[in-house]
Protein backbone atom coordinates (compact mmCIF):
# COMPACT_ATOMS: atom_id res chain seq x y z
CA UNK A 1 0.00 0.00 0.00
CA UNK A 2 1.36 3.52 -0.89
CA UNK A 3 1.83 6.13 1.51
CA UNK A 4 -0.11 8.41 0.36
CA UNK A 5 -3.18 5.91 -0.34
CA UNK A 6 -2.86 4.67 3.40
CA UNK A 7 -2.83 8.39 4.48
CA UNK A 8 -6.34 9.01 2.59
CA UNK A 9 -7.95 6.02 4.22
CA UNK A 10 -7.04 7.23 7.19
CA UNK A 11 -8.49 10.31 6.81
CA UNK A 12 -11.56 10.03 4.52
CA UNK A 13 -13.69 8.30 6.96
CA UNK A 14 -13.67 10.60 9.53
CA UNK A 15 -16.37 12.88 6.75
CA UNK A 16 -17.10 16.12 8.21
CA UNK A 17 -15.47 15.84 11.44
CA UNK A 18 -11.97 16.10 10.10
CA UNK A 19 -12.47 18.89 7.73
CA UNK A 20 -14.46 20.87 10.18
CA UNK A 21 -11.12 20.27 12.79
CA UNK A 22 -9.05 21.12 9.97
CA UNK A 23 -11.00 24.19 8.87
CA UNK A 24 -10.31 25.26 12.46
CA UNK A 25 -6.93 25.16 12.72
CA UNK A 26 -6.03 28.67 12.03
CA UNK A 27 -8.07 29.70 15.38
CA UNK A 28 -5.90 27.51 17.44
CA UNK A 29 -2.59 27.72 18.43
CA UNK A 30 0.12 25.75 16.59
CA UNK A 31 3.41 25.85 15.62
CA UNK A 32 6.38 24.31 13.14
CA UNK A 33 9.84 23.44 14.53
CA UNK A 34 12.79 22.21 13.24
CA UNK A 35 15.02 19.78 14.43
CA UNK A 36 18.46 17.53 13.69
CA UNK A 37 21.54 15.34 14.10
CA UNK A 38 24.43 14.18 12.84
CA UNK A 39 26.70 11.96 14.24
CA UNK A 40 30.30 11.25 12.69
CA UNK A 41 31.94 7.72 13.55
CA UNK A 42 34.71 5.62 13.39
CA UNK A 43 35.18 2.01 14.36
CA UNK A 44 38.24 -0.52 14.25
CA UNK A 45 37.70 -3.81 14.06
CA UNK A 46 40.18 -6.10 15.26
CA UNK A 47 39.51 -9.00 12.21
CA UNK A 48 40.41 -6.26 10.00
CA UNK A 49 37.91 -7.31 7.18
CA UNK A 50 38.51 -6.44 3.91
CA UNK A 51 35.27 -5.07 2.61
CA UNK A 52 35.43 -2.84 5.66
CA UNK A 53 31.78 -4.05 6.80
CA UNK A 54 31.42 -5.00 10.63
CA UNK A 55 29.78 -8.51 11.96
CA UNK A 56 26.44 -9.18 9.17
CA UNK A 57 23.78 -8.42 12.01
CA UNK A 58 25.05 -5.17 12.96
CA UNK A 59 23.48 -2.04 10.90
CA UNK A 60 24.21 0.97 12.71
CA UNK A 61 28.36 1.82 12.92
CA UNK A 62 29.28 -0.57 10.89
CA UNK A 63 31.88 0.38 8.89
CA UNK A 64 35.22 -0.78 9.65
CA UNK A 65 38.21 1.61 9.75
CA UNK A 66 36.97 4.82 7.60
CA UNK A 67 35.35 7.65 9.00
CA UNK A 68 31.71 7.71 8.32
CA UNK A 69 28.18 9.39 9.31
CA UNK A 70 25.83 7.17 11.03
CA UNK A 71 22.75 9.03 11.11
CA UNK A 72 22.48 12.62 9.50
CA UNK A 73 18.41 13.85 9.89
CA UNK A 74 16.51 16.96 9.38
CA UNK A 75 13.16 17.13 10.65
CA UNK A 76 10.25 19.26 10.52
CA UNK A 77 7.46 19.12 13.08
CA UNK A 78 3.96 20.72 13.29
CA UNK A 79 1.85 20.92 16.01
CA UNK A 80 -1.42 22.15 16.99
CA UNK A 81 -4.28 21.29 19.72
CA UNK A 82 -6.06 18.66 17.44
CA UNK A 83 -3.69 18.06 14.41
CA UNK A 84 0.33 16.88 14.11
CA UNK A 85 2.54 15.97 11.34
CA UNK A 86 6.45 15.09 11.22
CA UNK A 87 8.59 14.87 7.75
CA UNK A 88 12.53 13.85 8.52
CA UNK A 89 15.07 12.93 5.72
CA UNK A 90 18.53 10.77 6.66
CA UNK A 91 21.33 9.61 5.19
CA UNK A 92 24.01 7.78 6.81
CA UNK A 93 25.59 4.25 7.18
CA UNK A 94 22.71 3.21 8.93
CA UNK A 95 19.95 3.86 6.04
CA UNK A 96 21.85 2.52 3.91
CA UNK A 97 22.29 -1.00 5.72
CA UNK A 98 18.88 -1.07 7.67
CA UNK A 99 17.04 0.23 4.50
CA UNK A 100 18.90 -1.77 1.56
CA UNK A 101 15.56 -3.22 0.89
CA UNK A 102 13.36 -0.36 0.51
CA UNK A 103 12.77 0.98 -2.68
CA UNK A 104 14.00 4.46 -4.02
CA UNK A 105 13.89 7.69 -2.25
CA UNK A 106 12.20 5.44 0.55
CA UNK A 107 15.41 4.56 1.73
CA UNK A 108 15.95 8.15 2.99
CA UNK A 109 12.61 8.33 4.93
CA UNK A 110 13.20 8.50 8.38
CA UNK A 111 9.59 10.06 9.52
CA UNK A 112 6.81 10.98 7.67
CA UNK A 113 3.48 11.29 9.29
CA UNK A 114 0.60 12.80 10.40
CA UNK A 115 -2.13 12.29 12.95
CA UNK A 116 -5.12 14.29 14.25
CA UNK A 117 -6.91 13.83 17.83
CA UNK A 118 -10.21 12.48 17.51
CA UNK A 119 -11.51 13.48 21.00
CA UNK A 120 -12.47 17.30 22.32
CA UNK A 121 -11.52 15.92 26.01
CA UNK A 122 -8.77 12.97 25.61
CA UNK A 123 -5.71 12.66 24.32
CA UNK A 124 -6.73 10.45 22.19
CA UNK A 125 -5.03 10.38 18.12
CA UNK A 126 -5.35 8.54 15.17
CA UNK A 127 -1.79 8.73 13.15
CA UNK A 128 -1.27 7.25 10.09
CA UNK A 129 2.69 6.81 7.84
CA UNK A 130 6.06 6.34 8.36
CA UNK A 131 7.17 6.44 12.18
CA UNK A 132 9.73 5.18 14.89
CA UNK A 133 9.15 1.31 15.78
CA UNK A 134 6.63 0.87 18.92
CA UNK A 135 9.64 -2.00 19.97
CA UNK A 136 12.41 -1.53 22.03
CA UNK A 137 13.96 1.08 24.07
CA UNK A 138 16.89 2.26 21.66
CA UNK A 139 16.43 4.22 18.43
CA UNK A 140 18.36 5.11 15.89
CA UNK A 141 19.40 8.10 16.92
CA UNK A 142 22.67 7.71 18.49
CA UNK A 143 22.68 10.10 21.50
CA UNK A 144 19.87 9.37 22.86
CA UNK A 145 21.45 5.94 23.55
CA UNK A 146 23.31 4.95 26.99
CA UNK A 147 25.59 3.11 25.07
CA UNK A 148 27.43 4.11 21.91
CA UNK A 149 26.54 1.08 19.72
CA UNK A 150 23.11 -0.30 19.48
CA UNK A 151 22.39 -3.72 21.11
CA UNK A 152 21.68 -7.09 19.12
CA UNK A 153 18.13 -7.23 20.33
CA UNK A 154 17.68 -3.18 18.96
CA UNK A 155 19.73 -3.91 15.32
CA UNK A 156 17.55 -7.09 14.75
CA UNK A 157 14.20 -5.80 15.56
CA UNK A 158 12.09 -3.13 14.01
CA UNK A 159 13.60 0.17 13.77
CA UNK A 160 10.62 2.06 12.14
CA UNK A 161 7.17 1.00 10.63
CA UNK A 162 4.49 2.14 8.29
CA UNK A 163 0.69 1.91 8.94
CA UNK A 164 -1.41 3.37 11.20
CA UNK A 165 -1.94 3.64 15.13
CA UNK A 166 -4.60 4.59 17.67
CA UNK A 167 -3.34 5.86 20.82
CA UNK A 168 -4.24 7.29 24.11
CA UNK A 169 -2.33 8.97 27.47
CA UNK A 170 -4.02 8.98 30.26
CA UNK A 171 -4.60 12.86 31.74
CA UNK A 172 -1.51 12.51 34.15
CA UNK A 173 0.90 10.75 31.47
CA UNK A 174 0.95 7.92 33.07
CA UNK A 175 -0.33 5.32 30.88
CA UNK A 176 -0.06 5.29 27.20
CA UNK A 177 -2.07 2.44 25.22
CA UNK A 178 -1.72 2.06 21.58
CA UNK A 179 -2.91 -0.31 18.94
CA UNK A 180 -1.67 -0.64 15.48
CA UNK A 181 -2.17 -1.89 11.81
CA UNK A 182 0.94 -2.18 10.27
CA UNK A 183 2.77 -2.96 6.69
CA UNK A 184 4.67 -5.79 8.45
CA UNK A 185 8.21 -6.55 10.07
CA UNK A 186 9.96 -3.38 9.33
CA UNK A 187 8.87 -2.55 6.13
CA UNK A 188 7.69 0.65 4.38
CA UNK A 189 6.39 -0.56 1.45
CA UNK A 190 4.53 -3.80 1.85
CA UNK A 191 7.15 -6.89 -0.38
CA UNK A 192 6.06 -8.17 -3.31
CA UNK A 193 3.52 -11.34 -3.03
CA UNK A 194 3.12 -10.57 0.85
CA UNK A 195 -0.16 -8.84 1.71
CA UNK A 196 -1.04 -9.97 4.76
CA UNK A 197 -1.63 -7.66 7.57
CA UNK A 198 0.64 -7.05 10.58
CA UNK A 199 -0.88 -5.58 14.06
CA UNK A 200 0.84 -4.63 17.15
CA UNK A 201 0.10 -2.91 20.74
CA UNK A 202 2.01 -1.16 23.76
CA UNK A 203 1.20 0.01 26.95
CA UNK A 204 3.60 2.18 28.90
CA UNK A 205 3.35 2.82 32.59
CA UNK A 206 5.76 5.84 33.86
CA UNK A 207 4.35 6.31 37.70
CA UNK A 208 6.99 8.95 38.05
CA UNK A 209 10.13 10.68 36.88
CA UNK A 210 12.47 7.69 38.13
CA UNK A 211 10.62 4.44 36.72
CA UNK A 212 9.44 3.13 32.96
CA UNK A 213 7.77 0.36 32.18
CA UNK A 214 6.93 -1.09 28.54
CA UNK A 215 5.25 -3.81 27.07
CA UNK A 216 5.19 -4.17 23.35
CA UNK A 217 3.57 -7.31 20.65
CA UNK A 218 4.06 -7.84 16.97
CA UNK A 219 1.40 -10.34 15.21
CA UNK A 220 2.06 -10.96 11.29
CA UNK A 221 3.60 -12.69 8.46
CA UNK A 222 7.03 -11.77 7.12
CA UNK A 223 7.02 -14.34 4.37
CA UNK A 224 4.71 -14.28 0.97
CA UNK A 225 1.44 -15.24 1.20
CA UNK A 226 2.13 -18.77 -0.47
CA UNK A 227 4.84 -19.37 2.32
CA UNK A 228 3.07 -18.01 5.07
CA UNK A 229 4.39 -18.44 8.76
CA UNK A 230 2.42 -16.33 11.51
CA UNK A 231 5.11 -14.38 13.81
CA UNK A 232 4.33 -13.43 17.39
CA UNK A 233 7.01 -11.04 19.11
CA UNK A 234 6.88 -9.53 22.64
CA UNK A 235 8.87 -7.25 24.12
CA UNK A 236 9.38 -5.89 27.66
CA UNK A 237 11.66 -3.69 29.53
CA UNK A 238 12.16 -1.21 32.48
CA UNK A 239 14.02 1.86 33.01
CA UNK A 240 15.05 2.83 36.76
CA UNK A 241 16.85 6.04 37.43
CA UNK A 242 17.60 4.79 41.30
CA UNK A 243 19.45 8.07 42.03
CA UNK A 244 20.17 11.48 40.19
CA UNK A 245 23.72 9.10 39.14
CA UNK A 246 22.81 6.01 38.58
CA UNK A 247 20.32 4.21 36.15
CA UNK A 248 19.52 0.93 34.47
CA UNK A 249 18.04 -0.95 32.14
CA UNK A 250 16.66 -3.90 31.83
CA UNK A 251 14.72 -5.76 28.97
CA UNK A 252 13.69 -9.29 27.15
CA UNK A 253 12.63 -9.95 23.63
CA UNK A 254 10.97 -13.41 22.60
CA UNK A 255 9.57 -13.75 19.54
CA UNK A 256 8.32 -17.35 17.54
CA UNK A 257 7.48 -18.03 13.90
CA UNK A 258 6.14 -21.20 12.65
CA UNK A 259 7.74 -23.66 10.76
CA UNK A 260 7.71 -24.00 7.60
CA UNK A 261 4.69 -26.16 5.77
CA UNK A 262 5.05 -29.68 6.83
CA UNK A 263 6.66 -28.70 9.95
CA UNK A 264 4.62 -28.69 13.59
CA UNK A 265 5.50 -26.49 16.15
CA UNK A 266 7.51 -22.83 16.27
CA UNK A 267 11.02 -22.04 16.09
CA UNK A 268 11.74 -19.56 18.92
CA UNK A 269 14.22 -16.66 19.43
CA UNK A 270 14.96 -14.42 22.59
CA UNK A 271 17.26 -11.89 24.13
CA UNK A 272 18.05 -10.57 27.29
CA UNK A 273 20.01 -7.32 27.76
CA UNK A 274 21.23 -5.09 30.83
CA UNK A 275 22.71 -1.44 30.76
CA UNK A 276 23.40 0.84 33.54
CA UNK A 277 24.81 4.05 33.35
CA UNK A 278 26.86 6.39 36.33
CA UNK A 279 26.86 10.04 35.72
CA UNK A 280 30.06 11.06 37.13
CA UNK A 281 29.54 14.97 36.89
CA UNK A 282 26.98 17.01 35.10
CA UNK A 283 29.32 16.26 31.56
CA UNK A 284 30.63 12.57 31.86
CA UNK A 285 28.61 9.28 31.16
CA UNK A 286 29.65 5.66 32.05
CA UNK A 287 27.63 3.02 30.64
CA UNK A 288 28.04 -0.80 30.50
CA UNK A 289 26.04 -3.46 28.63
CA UNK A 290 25.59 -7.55 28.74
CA UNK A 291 23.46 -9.07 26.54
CA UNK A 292 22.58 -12.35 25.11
CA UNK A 293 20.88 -13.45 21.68
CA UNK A 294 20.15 -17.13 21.17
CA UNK A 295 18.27 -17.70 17.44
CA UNK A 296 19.03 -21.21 17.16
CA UNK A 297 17.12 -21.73 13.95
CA UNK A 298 17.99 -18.77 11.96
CA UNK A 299 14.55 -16.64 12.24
CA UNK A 300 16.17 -13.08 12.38
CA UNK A 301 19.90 -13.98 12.11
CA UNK A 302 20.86 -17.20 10.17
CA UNK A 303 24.60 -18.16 10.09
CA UNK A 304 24.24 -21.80 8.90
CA UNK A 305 26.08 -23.20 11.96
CA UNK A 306 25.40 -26.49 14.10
CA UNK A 307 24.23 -24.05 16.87
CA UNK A 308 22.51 -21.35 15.02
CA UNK A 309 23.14 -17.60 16.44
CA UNK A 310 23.89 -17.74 19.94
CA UNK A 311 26.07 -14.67 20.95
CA UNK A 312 27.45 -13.33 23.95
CA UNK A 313 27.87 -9.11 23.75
CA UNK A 314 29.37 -6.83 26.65
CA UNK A 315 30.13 -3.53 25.87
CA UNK A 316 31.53 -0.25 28.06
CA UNK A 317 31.21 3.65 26.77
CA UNK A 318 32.09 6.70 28.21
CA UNK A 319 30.55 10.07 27.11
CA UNK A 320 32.08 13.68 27.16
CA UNK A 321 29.20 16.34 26.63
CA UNK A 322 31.06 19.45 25.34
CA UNK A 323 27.52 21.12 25.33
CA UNK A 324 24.47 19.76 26.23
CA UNK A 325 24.02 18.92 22.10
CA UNK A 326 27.45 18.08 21.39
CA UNK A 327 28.56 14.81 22.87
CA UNK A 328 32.19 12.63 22.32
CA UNK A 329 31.97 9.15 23.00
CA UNK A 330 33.97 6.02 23.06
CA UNK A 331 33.14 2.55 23.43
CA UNK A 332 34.99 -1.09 23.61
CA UNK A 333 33.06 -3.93 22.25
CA UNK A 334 33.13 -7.77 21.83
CA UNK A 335 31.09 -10.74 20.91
CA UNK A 336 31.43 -14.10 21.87
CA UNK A 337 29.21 -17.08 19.92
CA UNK A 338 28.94 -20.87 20.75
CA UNK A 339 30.03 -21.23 16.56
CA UNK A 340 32.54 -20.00 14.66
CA UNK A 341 30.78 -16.86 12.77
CA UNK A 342 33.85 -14.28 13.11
CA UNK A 343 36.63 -14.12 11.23
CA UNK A 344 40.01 -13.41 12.81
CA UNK A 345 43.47 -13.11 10.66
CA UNK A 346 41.73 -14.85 8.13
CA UNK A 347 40.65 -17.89 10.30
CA UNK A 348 36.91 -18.65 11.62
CA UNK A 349 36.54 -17.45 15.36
CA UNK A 350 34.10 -17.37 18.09
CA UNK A 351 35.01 -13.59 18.98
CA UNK A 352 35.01 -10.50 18.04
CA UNK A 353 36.03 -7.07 19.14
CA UNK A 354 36.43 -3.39 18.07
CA UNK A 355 36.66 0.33 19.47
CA UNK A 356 34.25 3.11 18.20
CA UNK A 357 34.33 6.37 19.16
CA UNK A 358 31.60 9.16 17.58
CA UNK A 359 30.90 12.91 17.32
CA UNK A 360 27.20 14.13 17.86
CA UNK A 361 25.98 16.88 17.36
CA UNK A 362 21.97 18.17 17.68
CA UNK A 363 20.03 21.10 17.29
C-alpha cells in the first residue's frame, strides 16, 4: 500500500469531522519546529575485514576503519491542539544498511506522518505513515542511547514501521495504550507477493520521573502469502533512574514463527540485555552493557552453523558532553558465539572485538 493511499484512508472516513477540525486550525494555536543530528563515527575492528563491513547483524556503525556518518536527519514538526505531522530525511551508514531493501527515495525516509486527535476531552489520536518502531527502548538516533553502539536485540528488531496507530495517554501521562495496523516486520512498502496484515500494541506505565515500564507485541507474516508463517514477538523492559547518578536498564525480547509447511511447532528466538549508566559529573557518562541473543534456527539472524546464532555481547562507553548537544563518546566492544561466525586473521573465530568512538551533534 502507498503512503499516500494509506494516508487518505485514514483520513476520509472521519467525513465532516476532520475537515471541520481542519477548517479550524487557524483559530488555534500551533506551531512548526525544526530539528536535527548528525553523528560522525569511526570504528576498528580487530579481524580487520577487507570489505570494511562490521559482523552481518550489525546495521548501525558498521563500517570498519573509515570515517563515516551514522545518522544525518533533518526534521520538521507541526503541532497544533487537534492536528500533528512530522517529515525527517537521513542519510548515513545506517539507512543505507537497515534500508537496503526499501525501494527508491524510501530509503531516505526516516519520519513521515501525520495524525489528528479524535476526541475534544482525551488525548486520544489517530496517526497514520512512516514512524519510529513501537519496539524496544533504543532508536536510531545515536545520542539518545546509553551506550554508543546499538544492542543485538535493537539492530535485529524493528527500527521504524508504516501503517497506522490509535493511541491514548491517560490525563496525568501515566499510561499510554496504543494499537496498530501495520505494513509488516519493518517494512515501508509492503514486499512483493506478501499482503497480509501485521498488528501490534504497547502500553507504557511511567508512575513517576524515576521508573518506565513497557510492554510491546508484533502479530504478522514476514514471508509471501504462499509461504506463510504467523510471527508473534513480545517485548518488555524497564528503566530505573535509582538516584540522580545512577540508572539501568533492563529488557527481554521473545519472539516465535512457525515452521515451515510440513513442519509442527515454532522455532523460537529471545534476548536478554542489561545497561546501567553512572553520571560522574553534570558532563561525563559511564555506561556498561551484557546481553545475550540465542536464534538457534535462523529466524532473524541465520549463520548456517550447528548451533545457530547464539552470541554473547558486553560492551563499556564513556561520554564527554562538550555542550548539552554536542557529545564525544567512546566505546569497547566484543562478541562471543557458541560457533565460529567471526573471522580473525583470516581464520573462523568465536570472537570478536572493536573500538568506536563518535561525534554528535543536535540542534
Amino acid at each position: 500500500m502507498k503512503l499516500a493511499t494509506l494516508l487518505m484512508i485514514l483520513v476520509l472516513p472521519f467525513g465532516e469531522t476532520c475537515i471541520a477540525q481542519a477548517e479550524n486550525e487557524s483559530e488555534e494555536k500551533s506551531s512548526v519546529t525544526f530539528s536535527g543530528s548528525l553523528e560522525a563515527y569511526y570504528s576498528y575492528d580487530f579481524a580487520n575485514p577487507d570489505d570494511h563491513n562490521r559482523p552481518f547483524f550489525l546495521f548501525s556503525y558498521n563500517k570498519h576503519n573509515e570515517v563515516n556518518i551514522n545518522l544525518a536527519y533533518l526534521k520538521a514538526a507541526y503541532n497544533s491542539e487537534r492536528v500533528r505531522g512530522n517529515l525527517a530525511l537521513m542519510a548515513g551508514s545506517y539507512p543505507n544498511a537497515n534500508l537496503s531493501a526499501e525501494p527508491g527515495v524510501l530509503k531516505n525516509i526516516f519520519e513521515a506522518n501525520g495524525g489528528i486527535k479524535i476526541s475534544k476531552e482525551k488525548n486520544l489520536w489517530i496517526d497514520g505513515g512512516v514512524f519510529a518502531s513501537h519496539i524496544g527502548f533504543e532508536s536510531a538516533v545515536g545520542p539518545t542511547c546509553w551506550s554508543l553502539t546499538r544492542s543485538i536485540l535493537a539492530e535485529n528488531s524493528p527500527y521504524y514501521e508504516s501503517g497506522a496507530k490509535i493511541s491514548y495517554t491517560t490525563s496525568e501521562g501515566k499510561w499510554f495504550i496504543s494499537g496498530l495496523f501495520l505494513n509488516g516486520w519493518q517494512h515501508i512498502e509492503r514486499p512483493e507477493g506478501n499482503n497480509t496484515p501485521a498488528f501490534g500494541t504497547q502500553l507504557t506505565y511511567k508512575p513517576g520521573d524515576k521508573f518506565l515500564f513497557n510492554y510491546s507485541t508484533f502479530i504478522g507474516n514476514d514471508k509471501l502469502d504462499d509461504a506463510k508463517q504467523w510471527r508473534y514477538f513480545h517485548d518488555l523492559y524497564a528503566i530505573a533512574q535509582i538516584t540522580p547518578k545512577f540508572g539501568i536498564t533492563a529488557g527481554f525480547d521473545i519472539g516465535q514463527e512457525q515452521k515451515p509447511e510440513g513442519a509442527d511447532g515454532y522455532n523460537v528466538w529471545y534476548s536478554p540485555i542489561v545497561i546501567v549508566r553512572y553520571s560522574a559529573t553534570d558532563k561525563v557518562n559511564i555506561a556498561a552493557r551484557v546481553e545475550y541473543y540465542s536464534d538457534e534456527d535462523g529466524v532473524i539472524v541465520a549463520t548456517g552453523t550447528a548451533n545457530g546464532f547464539k552470541t554473547t555481547g558486553y560492551s563499556a562507553n564513556i561520554d564527554y558532553a562538550f555542550r548539552p548537544n554536542i557529545l564525544w563518546r567512546v566505546e569497547g566492544r566484543g562478541f562471543h558465539s557458541e560457533d565460529k561466525i567471526f573471522d580473525l586473521d583470516d581464520d573462523p573465530s568465536k570472537n570478536n572485538f572493536a573500538m568506536t568512538t563518535a561525534f554528535a551533534v543536535t540542534f
